[in-house]
Protein backbone atom coordinates (compact mmCIF):
# COMPACT_ATOMS: atom_id res chain seq x y z
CA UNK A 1 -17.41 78.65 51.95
CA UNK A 2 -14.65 79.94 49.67
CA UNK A 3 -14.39 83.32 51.83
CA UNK A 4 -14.31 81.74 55.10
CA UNK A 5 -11.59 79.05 54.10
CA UNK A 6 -9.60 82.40 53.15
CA UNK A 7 -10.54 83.98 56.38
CA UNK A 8 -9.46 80.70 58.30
CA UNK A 9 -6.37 80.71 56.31
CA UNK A 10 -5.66 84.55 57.12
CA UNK A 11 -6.25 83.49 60.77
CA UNK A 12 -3.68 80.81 60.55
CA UNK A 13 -1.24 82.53 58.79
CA UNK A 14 -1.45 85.53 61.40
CA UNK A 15 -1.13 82.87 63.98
CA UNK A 16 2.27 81.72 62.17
CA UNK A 17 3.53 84.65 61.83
CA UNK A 18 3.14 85.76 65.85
CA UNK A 19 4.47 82.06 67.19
CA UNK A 20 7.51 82.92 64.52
CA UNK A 21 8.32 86.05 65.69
CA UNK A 22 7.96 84.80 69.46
CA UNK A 23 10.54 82.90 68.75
CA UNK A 24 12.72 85.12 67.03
CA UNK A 25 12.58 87.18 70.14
CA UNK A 26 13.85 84.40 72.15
CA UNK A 27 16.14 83.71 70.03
CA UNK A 28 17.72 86.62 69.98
CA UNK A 29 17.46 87.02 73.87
CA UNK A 30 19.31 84.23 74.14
CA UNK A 31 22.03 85.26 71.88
CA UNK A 32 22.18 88.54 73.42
CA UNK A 33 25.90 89.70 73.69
CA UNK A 34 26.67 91.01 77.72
CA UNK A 35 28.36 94.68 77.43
CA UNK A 36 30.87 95.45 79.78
CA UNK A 37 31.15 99.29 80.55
CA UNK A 38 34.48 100.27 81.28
CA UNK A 39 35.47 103.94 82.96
CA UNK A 40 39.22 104.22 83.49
CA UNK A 41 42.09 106.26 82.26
CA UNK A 42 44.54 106.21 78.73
CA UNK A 43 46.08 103.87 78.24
CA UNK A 44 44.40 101.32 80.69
CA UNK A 45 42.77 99.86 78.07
CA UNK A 46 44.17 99.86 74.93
CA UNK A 47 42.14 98.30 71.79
CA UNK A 48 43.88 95.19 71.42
CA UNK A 49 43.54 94.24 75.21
CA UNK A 50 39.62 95.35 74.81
CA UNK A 51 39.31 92.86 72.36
CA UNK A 52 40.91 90.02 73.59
CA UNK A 53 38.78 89.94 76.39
CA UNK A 54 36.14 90.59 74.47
CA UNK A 55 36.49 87.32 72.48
CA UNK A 56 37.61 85.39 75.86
CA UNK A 57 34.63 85.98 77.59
CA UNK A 58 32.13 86.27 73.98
CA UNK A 59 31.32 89.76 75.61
CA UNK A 60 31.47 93.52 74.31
CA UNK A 61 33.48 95.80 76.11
CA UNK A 62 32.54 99.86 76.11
CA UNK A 63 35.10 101.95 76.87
CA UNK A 64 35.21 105.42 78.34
CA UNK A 65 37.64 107.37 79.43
CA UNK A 66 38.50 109.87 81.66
CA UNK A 67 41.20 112.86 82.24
CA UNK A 68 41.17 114.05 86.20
CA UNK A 69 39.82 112.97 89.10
CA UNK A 70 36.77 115.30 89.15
CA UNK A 71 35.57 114.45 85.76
CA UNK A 72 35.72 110.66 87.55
CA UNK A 73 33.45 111.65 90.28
CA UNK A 74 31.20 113.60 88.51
CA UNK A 75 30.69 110.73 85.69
CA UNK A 76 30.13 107.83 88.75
CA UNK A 77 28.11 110.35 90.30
CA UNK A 78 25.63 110.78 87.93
CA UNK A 79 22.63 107.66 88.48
CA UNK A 80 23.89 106.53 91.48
CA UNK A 81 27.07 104.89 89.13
CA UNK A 82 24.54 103.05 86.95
CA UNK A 83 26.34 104.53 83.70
CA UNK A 84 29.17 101.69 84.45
CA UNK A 85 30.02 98.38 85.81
CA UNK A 86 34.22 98.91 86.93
CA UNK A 87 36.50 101.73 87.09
CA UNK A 88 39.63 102.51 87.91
CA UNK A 89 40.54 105.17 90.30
CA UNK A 90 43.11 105.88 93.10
CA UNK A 91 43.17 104.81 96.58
CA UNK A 92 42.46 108.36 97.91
CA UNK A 93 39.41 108.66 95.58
CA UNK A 94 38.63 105.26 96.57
CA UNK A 95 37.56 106.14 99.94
CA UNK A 96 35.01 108.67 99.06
CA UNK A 97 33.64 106.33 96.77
CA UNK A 98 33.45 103.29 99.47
CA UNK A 99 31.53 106.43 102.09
CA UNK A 100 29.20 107.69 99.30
CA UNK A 101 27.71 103.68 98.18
CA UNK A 102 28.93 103.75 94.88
CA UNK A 103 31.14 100.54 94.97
CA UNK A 104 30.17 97.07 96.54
CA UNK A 105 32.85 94.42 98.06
CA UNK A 106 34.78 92.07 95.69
CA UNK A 107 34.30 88.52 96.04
CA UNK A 108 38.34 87.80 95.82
CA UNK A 109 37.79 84.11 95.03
CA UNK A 110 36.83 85.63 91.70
CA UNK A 111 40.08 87.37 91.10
CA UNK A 112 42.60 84.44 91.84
CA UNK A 113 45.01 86.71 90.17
CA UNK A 114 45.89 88.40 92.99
CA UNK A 115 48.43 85.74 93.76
CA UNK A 116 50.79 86.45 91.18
CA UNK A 117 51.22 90.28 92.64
CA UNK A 118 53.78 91.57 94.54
CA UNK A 119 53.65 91.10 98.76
CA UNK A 120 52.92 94.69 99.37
CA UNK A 121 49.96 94.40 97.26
CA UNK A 122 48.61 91.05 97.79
CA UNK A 123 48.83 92.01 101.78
CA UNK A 124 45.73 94.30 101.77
CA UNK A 125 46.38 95.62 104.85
CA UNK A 126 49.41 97.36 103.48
CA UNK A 127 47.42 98.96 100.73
CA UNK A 128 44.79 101.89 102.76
CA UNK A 129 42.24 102.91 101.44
CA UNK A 130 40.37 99.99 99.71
CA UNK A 131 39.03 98.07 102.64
CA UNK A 132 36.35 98.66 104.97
CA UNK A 133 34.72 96.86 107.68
CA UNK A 134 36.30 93.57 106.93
CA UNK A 135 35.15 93.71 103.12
CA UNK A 136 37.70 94.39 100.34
CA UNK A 137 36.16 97.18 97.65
CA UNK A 138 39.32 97.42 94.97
CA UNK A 139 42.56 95.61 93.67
CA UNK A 140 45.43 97.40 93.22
CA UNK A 141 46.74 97.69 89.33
CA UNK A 142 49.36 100.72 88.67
CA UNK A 143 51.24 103.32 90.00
CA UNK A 144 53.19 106.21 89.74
CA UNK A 145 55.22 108.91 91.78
CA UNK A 146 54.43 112.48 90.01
CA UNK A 147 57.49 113.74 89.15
CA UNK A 148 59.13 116.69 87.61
CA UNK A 149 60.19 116.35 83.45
CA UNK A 150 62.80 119.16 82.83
CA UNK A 151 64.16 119.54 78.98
CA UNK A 152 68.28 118.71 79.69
CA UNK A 153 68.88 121.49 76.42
CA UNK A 154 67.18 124.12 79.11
CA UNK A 155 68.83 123.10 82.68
CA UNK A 156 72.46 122.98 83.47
CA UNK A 157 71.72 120.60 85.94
CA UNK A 158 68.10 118.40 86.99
CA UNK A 159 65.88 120.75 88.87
CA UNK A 160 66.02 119.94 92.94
CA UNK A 161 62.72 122.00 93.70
CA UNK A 162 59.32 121.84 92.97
CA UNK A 163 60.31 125.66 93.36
CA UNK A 164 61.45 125.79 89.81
CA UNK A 165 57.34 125.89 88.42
CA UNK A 166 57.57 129.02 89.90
CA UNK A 167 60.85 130.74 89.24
CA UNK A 168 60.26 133.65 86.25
CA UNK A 169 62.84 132.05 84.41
CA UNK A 170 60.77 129.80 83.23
CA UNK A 171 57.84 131.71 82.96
CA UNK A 172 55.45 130.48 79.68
CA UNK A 173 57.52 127.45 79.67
CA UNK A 174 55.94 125.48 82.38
CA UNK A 175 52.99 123.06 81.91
CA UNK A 176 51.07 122.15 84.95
CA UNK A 177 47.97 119.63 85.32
CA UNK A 178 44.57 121.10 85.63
CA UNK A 179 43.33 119.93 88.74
CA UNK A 180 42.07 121.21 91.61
CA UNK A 181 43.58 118.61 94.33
CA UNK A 182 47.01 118.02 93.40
CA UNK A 183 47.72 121.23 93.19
CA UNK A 184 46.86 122.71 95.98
CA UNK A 185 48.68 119.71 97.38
CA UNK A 186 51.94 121.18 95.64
CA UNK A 187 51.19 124.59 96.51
CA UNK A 188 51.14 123.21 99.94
CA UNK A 189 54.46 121.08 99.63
CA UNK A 190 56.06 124.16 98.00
CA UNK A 191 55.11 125.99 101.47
CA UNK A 192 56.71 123.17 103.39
CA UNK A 193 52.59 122.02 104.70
CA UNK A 194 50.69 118.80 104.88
CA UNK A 195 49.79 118.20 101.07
CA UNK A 196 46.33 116.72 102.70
CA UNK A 197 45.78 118.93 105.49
CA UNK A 198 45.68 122.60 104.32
CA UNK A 199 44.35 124.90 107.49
CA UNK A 200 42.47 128.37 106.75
CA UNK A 201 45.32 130.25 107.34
CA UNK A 202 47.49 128.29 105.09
CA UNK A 203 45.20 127.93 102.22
CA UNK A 204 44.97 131.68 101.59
CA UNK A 205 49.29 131.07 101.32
CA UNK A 206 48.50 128.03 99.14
CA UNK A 207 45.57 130.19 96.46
CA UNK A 208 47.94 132.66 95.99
CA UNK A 209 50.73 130.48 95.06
CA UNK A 210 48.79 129.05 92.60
CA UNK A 211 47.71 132.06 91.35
CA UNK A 212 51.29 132.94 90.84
CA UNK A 213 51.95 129.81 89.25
CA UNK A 214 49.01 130.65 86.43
CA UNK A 215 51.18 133.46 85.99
CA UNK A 216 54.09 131.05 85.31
CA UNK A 217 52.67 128.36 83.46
CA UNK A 218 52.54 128.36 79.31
CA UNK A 219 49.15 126.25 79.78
CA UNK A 220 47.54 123.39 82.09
CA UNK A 221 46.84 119.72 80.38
CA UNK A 222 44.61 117.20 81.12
CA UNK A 223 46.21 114.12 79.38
CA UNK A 224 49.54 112.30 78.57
CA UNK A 225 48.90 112.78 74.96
CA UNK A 226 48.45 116.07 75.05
CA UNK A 227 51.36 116.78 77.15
CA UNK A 228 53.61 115.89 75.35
CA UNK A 229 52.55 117.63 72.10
CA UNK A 230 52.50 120.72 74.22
CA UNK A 231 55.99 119.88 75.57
CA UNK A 232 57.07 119.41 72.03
CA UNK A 233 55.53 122.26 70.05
CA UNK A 234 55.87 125.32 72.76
CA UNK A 235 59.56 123.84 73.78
CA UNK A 236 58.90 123.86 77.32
CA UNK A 237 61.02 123.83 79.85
CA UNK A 238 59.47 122.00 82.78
CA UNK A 239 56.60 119.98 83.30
CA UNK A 240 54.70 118.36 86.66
CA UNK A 241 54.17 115.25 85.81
CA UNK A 242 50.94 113.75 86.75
CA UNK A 243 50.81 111.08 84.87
CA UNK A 244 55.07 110.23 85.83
CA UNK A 245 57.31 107.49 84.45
CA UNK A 246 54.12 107.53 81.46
CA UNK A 247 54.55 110.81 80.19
CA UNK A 248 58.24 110.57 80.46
CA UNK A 249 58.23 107.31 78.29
CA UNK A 250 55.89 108.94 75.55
CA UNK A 251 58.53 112.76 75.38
CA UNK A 252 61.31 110.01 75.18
CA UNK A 253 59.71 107.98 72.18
CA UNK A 254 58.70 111.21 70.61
CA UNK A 255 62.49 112.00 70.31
CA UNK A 256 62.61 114.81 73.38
CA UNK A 257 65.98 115.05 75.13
CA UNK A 258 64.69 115.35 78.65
CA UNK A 259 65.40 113.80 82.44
CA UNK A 260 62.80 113.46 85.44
CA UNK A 261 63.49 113.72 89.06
CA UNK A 262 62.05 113.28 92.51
CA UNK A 263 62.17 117.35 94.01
CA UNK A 264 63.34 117.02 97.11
CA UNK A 265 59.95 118.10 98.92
CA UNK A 266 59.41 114.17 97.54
CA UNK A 267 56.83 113.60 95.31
CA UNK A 268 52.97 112.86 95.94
CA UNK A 269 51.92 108.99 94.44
CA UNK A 270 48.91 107.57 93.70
CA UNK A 271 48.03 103.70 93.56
CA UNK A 272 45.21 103.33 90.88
CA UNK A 273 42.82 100.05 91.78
CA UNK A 274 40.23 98.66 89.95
CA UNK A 275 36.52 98.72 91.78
CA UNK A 276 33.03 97.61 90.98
CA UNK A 277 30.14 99.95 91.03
CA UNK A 278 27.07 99.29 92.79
CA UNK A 279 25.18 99.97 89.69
CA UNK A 280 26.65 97.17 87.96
CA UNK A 281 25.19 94.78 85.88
CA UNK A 282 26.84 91.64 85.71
CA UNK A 283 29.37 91.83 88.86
CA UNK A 284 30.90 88.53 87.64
CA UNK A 285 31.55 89.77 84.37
CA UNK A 286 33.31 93.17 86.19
CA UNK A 287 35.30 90.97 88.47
CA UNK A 288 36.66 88.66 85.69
CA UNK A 289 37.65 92.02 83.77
CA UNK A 290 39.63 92.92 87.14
CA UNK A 291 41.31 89.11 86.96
CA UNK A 292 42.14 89.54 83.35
CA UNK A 293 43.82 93.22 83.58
CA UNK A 294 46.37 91.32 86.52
CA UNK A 295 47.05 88.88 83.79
CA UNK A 296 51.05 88.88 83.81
CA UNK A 297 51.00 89.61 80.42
CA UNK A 298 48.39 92.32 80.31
CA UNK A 299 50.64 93.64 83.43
CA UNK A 300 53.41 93.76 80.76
CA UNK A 301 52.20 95.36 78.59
CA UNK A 302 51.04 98.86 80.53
CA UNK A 303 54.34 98.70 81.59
CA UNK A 304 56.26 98.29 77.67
CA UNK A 305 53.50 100.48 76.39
CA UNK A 306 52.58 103.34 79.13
CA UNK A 307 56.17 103.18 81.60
CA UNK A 308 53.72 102.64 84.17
CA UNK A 309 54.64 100.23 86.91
CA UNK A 310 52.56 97.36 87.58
CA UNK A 311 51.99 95.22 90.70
CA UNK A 312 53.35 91.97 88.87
CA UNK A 313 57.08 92.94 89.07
CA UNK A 314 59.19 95.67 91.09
CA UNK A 315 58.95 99.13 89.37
CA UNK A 316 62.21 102.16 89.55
CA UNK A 317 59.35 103.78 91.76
CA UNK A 318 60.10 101.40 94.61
CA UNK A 319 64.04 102.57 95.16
CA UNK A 320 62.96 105.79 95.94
CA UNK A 321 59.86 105.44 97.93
CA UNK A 322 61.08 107.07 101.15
CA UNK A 323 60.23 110.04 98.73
CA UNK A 324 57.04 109.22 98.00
CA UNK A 325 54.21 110.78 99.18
CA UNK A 326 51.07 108.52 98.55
CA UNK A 327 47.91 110.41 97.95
CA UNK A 328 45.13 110.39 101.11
CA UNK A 329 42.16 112.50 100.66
CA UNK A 330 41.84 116.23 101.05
CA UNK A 331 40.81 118.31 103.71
CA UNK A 332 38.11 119.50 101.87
CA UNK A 333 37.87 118.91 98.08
CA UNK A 334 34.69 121.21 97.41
CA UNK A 335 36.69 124.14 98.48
CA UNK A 336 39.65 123.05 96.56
CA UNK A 337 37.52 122.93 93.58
CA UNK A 338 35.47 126.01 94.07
CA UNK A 339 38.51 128.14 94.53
CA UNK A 340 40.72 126.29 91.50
CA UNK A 341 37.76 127.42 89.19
CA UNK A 342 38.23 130.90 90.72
CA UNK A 343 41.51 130.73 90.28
CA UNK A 344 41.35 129.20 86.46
CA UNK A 345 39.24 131.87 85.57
CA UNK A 346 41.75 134.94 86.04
CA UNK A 347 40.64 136.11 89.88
CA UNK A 348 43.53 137.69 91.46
CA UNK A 349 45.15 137.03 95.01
CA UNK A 350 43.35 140.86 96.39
CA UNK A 351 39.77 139.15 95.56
CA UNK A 352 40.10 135.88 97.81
């Protein structure tokens, strides 16, 4: 009898010890924290604005971030976008995005923070790009002209031209963005084209003007930050600005004497919106995210922090937007990549 009661009593104890772990498990699925994953750009979402969301919503936020707009593509087009819930990206990468799947519509009664942005945003039809078929598939959040950062200790007077990456007396004191679509865009504004509608006969014009302006350059740079330590370190000269009014802000903190300006070609602009992917896994939790960032305050801050504009409250970029040139997608962005790699890699004009 003895070694059965301590069988029995094994038997119960085993049955304890499942029921208690049963619930453990619930337990914990209960507690279980969502995670919000984030792909956007520096400075988008800085720690402190992570976190207060975070502990607004009791949610985790992962951040990742990206430098150009082909690293953006490749990273939403790897599983179908499943790798993220919202992004941010422009209005001209937007489209490709809205043909390709990879985003689904916003349900706008979810961000009522739209109605504290300025007319030309809140009227969508104003904003192209980010609407199809009668659904809306992004909110607008930032923008910025890409302009043309000139050291005043170097130039007499502000550079007119986006002729002046090129002239030799700069030459190893230019920095350029690496990127394959802008810059065949400004090779084609330098040629007095269509930034977005490069022909065959013209892009031969616009490779080898890019392969004279990797001549020209010191470097290319893929991020704010590191622009300006380039700026800084090699003394250079001139600098496209992709990033704009945000790059200019962190020279200017850093101490650098320098100006920006508008070349007279005008300058191309992008509108950067916040989207949902279709791989998303709590679309409520992605569109709240989208609410928060048009927070006035949040707004605020990009601008005090980055010298990005916002779409809360008028930005410089608005007195001179007969010169801007808002991005629209490319005539064909596989061949601008395949030949910018060509190009990056040393190939000469003779071998195109």
């Amino acid at each position: 009898m003895t070694e059965l009661r301590i069988r029995g009593c094994l038997l119960q104890a085993r049955r304890l010890l499942a029921a208690a772990l049963c619930c453990l498990a619930a337990s914990d699925a209960a507690f279980a924290i969502d995670t919000l994953r984030v792909l956007t750009w520096p400075g988008y979402a800085d720690p402190d604005v992570v976190k207060r969301f975070e502990k607004l919503h009791g949610v985790k936020v992962e951040v990742s971030f990206v430098g150009s707009d082909e690293v953006l593509r490749q990273k939403l087009a790897a599983r179908g976008a499943g790798d993220f819930d919202v992004f941010a990206a422009n209005t001209a990468e937007m489209q490709t995005y809205i043909d390709k799947s990879l985003v689904v519509p916003l349900r706008l009664e979810n961000i009522p923070n739209r109605a504290h942005q300025l007319p030309r945003f809140v009227d969508l039809k104003r904003v192209p790009g980010i609407s199809r078929g009668g659904q809306v598939y992004a909110v607008a959040y930032t923008y910025s002209e890409m302009g043309l950062i000139y050291d005043r200790k170097q130039f007499s007077e502000a550079p007119q031209s986006v002729a002046a990456m090129w002239d030799p007396k700069y030459r190893g004191k230019v920095l350029a963005f690496d990127t394959s679509g802008h810059n065949f865009s400004l090779a084609a504004l330098s040629l007095k084209g269509n930034p977005f509608r490069i022909n065959d006969a013209q892009f031969k014009q616009a490779v080898a003007q890019l392969v004279a302006l990797r001549r020209n350059v010191l470097t290319f740079y893929t991020l704010p930050e590191e622009s300006v330590e380039l700026f800084r370190k090699h003394k250079a000269a001139l600098m496209f600005a992709n990033y704009g009014s945000q790059q200019l802000k962190l020279l200017r903190d850093a101490g650098a004497d320098v100006g920006y300006v508008i070349p007279r070609e005008g300058a191309l602009a992008w509108l950067d919106c916040w989207a949902i992917t279709r791989g998303a896994q709590n679309r409520l939790l992605a569109e709240q995210w989208i609410d928060f960032m048009l927070e006035e305050d949040i707004s605020a801050t990009l601008t005090l922090r980055q010298g990005l504009a916002n779409t809360i409250v008028p930005g410089a970029a608005m007195k001179e937007s007969d010169k801007l040139i808002w991005l629209e997608p490319a005539e064909d962005d596989q061949r601008r990549a395949a030949y910018w790699a060509r190009i990056m890699s040393g190939d000469v004009p003779e071998k195109f």
